[in-house]
PDB file of N, CA and C in Angstrom:
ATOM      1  N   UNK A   1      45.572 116.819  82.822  1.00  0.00           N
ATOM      2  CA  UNK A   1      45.540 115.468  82.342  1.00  0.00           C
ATOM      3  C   UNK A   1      46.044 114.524  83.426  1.00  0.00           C
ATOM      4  N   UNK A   2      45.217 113.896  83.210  1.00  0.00           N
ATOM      5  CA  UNK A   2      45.562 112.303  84.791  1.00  0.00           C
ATOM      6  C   UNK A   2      46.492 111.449  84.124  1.00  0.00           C
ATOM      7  N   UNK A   3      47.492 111.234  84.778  1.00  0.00           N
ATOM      8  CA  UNK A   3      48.457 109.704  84.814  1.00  0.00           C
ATOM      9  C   UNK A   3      47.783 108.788  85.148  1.00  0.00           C
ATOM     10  N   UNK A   4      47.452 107.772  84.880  1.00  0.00           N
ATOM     11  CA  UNK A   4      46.738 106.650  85.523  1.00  0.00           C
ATOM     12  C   UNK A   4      47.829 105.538  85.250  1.00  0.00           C
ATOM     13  N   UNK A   5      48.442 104.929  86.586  1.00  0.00           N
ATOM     14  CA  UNK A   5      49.792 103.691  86.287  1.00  0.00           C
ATOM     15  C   UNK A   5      48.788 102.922  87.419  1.00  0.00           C
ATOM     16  N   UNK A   6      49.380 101.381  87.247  1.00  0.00           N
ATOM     17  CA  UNK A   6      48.614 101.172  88.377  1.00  0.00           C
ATOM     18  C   UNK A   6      47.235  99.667  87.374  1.00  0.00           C
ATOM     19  N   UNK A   7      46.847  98.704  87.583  1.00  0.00           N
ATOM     20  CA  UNK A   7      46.048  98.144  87.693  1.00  0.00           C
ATOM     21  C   UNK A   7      44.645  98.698  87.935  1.00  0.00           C
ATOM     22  N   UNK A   8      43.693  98.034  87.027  1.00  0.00           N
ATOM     23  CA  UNK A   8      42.299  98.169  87.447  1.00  0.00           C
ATOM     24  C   UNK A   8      41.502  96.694  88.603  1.00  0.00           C
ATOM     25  N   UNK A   9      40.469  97.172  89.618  1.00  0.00           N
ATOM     26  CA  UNK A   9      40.520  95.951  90.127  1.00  0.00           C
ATOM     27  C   UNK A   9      39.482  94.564  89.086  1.00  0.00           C
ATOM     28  N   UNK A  10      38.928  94.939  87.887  1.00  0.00           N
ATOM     29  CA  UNK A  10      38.723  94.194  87.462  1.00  0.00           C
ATOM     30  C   UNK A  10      39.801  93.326  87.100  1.00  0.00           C
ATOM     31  N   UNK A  11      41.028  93.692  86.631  1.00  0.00           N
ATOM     32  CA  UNK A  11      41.946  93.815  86.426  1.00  0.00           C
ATOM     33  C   UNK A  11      42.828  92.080  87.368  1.00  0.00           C
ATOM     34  N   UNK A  12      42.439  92.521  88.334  1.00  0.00           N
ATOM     35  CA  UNK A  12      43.770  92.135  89.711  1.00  0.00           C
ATOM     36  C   UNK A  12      42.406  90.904  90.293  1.00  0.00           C
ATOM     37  N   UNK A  13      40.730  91.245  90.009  1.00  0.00           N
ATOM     38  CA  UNK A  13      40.091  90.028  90.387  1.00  0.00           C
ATOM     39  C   UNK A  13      40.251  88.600  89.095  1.00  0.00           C
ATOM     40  N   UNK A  14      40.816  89.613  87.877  1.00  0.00           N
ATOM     41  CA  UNK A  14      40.785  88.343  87.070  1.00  0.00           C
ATOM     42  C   UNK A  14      42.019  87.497  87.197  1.00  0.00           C
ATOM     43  N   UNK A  15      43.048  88.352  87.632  1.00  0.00           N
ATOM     44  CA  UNK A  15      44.344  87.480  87.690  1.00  0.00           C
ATOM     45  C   UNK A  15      44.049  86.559  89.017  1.00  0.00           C
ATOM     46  N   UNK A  16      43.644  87.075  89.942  1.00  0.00           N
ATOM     47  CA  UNK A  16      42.953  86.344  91.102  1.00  0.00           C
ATOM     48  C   UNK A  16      42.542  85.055  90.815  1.00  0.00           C
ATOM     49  N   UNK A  17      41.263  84.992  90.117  1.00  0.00           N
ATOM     50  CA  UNK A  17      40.335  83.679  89.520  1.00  0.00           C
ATOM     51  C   UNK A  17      41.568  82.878  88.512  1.00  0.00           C
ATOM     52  N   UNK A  18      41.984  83.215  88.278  1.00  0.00           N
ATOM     53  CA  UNK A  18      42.945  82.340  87.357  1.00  0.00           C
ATOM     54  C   UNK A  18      44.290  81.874  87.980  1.00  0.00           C
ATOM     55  N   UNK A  19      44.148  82.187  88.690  1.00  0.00           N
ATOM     56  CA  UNK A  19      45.553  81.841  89.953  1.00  0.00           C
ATOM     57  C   UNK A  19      44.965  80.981  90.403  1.00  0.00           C
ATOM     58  N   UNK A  20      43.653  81.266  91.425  1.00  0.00           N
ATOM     59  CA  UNK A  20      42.881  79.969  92.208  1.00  0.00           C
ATOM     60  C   UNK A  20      42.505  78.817  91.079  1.00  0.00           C
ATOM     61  N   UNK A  21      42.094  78.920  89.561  1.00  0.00           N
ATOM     62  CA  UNK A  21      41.606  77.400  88.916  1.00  0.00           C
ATOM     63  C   UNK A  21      43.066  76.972  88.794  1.00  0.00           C
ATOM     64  N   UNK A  22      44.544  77.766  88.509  1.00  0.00           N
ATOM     65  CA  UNK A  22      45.744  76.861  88.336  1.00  0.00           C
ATOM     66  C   UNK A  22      45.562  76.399  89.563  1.00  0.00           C
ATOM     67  N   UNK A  23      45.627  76.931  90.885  1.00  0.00           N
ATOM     68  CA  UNK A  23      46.173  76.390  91.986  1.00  0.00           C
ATOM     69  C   UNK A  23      44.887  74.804  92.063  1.00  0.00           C
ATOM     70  N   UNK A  24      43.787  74.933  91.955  1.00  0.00           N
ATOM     71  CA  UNK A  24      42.965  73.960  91.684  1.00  0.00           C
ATOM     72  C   UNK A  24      43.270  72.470  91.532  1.00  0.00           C
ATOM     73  N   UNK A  25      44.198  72.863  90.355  1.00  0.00           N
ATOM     74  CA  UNK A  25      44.183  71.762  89.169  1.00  0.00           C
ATOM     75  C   UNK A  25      45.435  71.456  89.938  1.00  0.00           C
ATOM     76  N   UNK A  26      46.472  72.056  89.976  1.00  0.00           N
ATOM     77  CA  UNK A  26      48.245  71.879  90.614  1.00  0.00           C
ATOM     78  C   UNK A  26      48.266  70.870  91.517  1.00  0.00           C
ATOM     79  N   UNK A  27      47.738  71.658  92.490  1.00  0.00           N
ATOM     80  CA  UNK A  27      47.405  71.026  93.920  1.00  0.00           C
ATOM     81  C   UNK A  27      47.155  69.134  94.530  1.00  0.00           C
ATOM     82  N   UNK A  28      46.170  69.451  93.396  1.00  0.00           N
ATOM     83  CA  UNK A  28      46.008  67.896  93.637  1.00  0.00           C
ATOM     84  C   UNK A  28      47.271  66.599  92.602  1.00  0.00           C
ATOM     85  N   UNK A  29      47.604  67.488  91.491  1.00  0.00           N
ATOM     86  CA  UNK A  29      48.171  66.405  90.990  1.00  0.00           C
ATOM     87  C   UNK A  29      50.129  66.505  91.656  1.00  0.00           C
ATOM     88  N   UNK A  30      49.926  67.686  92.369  1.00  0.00           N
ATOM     89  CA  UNK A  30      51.361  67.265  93.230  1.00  0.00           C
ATOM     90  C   UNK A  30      51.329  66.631  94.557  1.00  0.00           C
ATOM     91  N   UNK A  31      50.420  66.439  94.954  1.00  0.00           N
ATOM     92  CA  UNK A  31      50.001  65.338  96.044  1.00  0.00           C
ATOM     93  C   UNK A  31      50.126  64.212  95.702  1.00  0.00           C
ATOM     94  N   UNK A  32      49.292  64.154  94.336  1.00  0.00           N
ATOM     95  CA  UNK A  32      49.707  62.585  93.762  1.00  0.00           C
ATOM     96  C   UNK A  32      51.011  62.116  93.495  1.00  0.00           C
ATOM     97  N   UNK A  33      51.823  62.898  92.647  1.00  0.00           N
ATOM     98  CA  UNK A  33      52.980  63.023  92.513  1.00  0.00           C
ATOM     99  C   UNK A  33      54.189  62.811  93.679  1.00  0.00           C
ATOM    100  N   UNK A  34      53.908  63.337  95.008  1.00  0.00           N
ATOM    101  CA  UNK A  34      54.676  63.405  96.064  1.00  0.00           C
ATOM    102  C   UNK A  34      54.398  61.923  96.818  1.00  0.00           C
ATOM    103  N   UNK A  35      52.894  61.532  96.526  1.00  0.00           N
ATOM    104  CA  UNK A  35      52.607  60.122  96.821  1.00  0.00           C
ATOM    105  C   UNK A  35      53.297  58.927  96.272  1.00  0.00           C
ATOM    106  N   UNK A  36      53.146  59.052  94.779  1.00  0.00           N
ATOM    107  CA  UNK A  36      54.118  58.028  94.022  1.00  0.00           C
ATOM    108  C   UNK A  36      55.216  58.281  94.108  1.00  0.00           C
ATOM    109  N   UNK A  37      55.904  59.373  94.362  1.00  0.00           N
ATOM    110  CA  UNK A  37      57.317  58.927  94.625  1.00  0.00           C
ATOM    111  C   UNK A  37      57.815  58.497  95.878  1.00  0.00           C
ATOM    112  N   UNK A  38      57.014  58.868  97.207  1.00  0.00           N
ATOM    113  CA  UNK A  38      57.467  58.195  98.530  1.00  0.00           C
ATOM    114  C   UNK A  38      56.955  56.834  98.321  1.00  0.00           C
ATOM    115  N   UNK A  39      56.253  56.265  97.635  1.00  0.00           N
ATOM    116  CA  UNK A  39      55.660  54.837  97.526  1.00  0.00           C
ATOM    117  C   UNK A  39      57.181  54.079  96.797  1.00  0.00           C
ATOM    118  N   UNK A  40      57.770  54.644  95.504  1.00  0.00           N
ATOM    119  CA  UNK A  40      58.811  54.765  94.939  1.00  0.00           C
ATOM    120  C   UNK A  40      60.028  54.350  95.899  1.00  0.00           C
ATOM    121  N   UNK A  41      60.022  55.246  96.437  1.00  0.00           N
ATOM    122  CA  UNK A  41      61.266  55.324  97.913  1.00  0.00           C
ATOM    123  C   UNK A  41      61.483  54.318  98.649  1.00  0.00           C
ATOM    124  N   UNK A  42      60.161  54.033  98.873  1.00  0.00           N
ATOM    125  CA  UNK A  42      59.792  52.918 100.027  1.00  0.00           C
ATOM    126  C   UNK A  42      60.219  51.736  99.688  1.00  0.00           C
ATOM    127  N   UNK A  43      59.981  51.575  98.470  1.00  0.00           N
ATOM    128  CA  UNK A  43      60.205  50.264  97.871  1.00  0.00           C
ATOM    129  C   UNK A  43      61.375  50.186  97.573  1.00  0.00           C
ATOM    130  N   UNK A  44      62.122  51.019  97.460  1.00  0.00           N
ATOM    131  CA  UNK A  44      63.698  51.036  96.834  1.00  0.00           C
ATOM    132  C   UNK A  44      64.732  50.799  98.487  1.00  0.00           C
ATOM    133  N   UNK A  45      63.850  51.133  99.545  1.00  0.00           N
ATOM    134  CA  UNK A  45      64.768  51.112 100.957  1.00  0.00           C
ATOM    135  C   UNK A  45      64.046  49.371 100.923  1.00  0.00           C
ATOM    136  N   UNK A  46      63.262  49.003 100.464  1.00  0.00           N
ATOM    137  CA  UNK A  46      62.658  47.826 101.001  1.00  0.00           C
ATOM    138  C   UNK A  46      64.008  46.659 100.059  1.00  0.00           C
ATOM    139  N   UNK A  47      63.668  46.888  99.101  1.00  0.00           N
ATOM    140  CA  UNK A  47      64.626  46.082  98.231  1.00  0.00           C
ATOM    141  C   UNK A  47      66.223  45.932  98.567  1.00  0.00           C
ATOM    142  N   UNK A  48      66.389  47.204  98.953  1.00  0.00           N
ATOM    143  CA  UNK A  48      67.898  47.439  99.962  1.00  0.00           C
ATOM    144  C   UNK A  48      68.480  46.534 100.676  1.00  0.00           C
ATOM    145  N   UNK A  49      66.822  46.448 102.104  1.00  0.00           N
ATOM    146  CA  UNK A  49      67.150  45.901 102.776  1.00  0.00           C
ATOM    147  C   UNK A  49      67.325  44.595 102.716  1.00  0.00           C
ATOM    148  N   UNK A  50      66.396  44.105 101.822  1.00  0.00           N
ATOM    149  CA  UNK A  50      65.993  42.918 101.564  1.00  0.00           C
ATOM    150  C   UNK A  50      67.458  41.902 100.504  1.00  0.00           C
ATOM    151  N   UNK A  51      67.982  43.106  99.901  1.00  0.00           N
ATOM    152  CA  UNK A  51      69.361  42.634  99.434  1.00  0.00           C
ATOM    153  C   UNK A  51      70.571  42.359 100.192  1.00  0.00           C
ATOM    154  N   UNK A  52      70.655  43.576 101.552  1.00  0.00           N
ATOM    155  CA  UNK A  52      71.779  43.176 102.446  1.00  0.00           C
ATOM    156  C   UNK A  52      71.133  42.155 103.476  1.00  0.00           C
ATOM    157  N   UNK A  53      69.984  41.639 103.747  1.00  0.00           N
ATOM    158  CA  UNK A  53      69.830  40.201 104.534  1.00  0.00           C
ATOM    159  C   UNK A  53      69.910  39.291 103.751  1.00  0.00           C
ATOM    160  N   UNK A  54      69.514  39.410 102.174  1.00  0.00           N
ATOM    161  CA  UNK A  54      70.044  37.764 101.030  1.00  0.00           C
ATOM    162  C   UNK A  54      71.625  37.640 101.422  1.00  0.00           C
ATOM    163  N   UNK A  55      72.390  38.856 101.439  1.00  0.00           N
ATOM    164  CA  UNK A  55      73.593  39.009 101.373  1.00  0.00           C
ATOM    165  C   UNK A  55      74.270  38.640 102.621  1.00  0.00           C
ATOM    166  N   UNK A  56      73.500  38.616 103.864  1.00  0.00           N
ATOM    167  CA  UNK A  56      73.995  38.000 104.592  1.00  0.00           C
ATOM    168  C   UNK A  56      73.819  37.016 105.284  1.00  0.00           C
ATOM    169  N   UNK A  57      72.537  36.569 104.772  1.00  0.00           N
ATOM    170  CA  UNK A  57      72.324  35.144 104.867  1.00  0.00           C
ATOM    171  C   UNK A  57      73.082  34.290 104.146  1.00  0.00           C
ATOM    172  N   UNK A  58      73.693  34.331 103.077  1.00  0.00           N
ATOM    173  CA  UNK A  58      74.443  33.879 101.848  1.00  0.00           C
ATOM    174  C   UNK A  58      76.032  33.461 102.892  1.00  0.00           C
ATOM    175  N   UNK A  59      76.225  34.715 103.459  1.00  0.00           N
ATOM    176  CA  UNK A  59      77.989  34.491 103.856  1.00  0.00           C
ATOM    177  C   UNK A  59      77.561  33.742 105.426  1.00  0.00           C
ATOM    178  N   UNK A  60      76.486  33.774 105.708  1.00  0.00           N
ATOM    179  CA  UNK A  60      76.287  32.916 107.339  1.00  0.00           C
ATOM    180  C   UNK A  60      76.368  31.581 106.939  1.00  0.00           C
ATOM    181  N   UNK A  61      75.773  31.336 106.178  1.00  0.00           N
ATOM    182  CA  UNK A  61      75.345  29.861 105.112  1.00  0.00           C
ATOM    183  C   UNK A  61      77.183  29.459 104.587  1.00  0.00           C
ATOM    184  N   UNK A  62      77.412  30.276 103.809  1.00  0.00           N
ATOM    185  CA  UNK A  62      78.887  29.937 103.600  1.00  0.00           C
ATOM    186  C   UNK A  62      79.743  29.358 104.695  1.00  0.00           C
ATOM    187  N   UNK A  63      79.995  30.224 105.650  1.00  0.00           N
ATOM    188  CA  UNK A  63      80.674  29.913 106.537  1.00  0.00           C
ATOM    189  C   UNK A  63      80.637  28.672 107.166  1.00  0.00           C
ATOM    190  N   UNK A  64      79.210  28.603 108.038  1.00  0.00           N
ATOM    191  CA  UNK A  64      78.943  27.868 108.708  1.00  0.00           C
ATOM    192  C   UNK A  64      79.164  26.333 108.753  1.00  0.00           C
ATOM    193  N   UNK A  65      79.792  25.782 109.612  1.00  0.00           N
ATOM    194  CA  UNK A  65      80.212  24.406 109.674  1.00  0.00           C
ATOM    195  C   UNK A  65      78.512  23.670 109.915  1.00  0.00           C
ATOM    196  N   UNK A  66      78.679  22.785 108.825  1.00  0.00           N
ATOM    197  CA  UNK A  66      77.650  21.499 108.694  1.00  0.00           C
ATOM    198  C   UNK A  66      77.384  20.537 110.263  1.00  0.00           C
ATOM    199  N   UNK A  67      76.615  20.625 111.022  1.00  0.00           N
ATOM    200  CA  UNK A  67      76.125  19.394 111.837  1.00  0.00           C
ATOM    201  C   UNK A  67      77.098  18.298 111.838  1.00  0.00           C
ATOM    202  N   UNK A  68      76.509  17.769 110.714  1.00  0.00           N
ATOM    203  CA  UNK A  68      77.036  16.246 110.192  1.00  0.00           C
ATOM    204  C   UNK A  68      78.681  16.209 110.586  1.00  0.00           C
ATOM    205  N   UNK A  69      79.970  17.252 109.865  1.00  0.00           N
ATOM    206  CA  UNK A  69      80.935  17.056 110.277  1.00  0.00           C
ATOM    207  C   UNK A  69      81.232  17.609 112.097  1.00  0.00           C
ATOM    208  N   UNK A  70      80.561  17.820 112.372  1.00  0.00           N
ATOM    209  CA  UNK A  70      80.626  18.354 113.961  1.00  0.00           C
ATOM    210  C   UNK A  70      80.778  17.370 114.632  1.00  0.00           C
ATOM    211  N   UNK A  71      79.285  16.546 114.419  1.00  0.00           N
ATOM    212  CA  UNK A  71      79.316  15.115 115.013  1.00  0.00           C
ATOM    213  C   UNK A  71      80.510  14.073 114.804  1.00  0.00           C
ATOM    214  N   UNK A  72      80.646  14.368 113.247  1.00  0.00           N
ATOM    215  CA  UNK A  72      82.342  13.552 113.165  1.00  0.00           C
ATOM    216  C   UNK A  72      83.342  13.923 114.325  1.00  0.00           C
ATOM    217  N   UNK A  73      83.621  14.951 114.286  1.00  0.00           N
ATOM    218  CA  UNK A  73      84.543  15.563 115.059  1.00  0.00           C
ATOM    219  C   UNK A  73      84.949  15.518 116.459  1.00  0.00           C
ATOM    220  N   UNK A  74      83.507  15.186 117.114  1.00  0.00           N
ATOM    221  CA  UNK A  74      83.491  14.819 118.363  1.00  0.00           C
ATOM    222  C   UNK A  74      83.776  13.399 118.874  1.00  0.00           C
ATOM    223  N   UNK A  75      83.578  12.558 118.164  1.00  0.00           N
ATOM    224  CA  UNK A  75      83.576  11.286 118.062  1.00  0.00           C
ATOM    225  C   UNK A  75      85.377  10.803 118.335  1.00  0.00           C
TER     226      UNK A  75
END
C-alpha cells in the first residue's frame, strides 16, 4: 500500500492562478493607496511650512520699527 503525502500538481497550479488574480487586483489598489497618502504627506509638510513663514512673518511685522517714526527720530 502507497503513502501518498504531498500535493497534486493540479493541486499547486490552482493555488498558483488564485495567487496571481489576488496579486492582480492588490497590486494596483496599493499603488493607489501609497499615492494618496504621499499626496497626503505632501500637503501636510506644505501646510507646515506655510504655517512657520505666517509665523514668522507675523513676529518680523511685530517687531519691526515703522518708517514714519524713524523719520521722526532723525529729525
Amino acid at each position: 500500500m502507497k503513502n501518498n503525502k504531498g500535493f497534486t500538481l493540479i493541486e499547486l497550479i490552482m493555488v498558483t492562478i488564485i495567487l496571481g488574480i489576488l496579486a492582480a487586483v492588490a497590486i494596483p489598489r496599493y499603488t493607489s493607496t501609497i499615492t494618496t497618502a504621499e499626496a497626503a504627506a505632501e500637503d501636510a509638510v506644505i501646510s507646515s511650512i506655510r504655517a512657520g513663514l505666517d509665523n514668522y512673518a507675523d513676529s518680523i511685522i511685530k517687531y519691526q520699527t515703522p518708517f514714519s517714526t524713524l523719520s521722526k527720530e532723525l529729525k
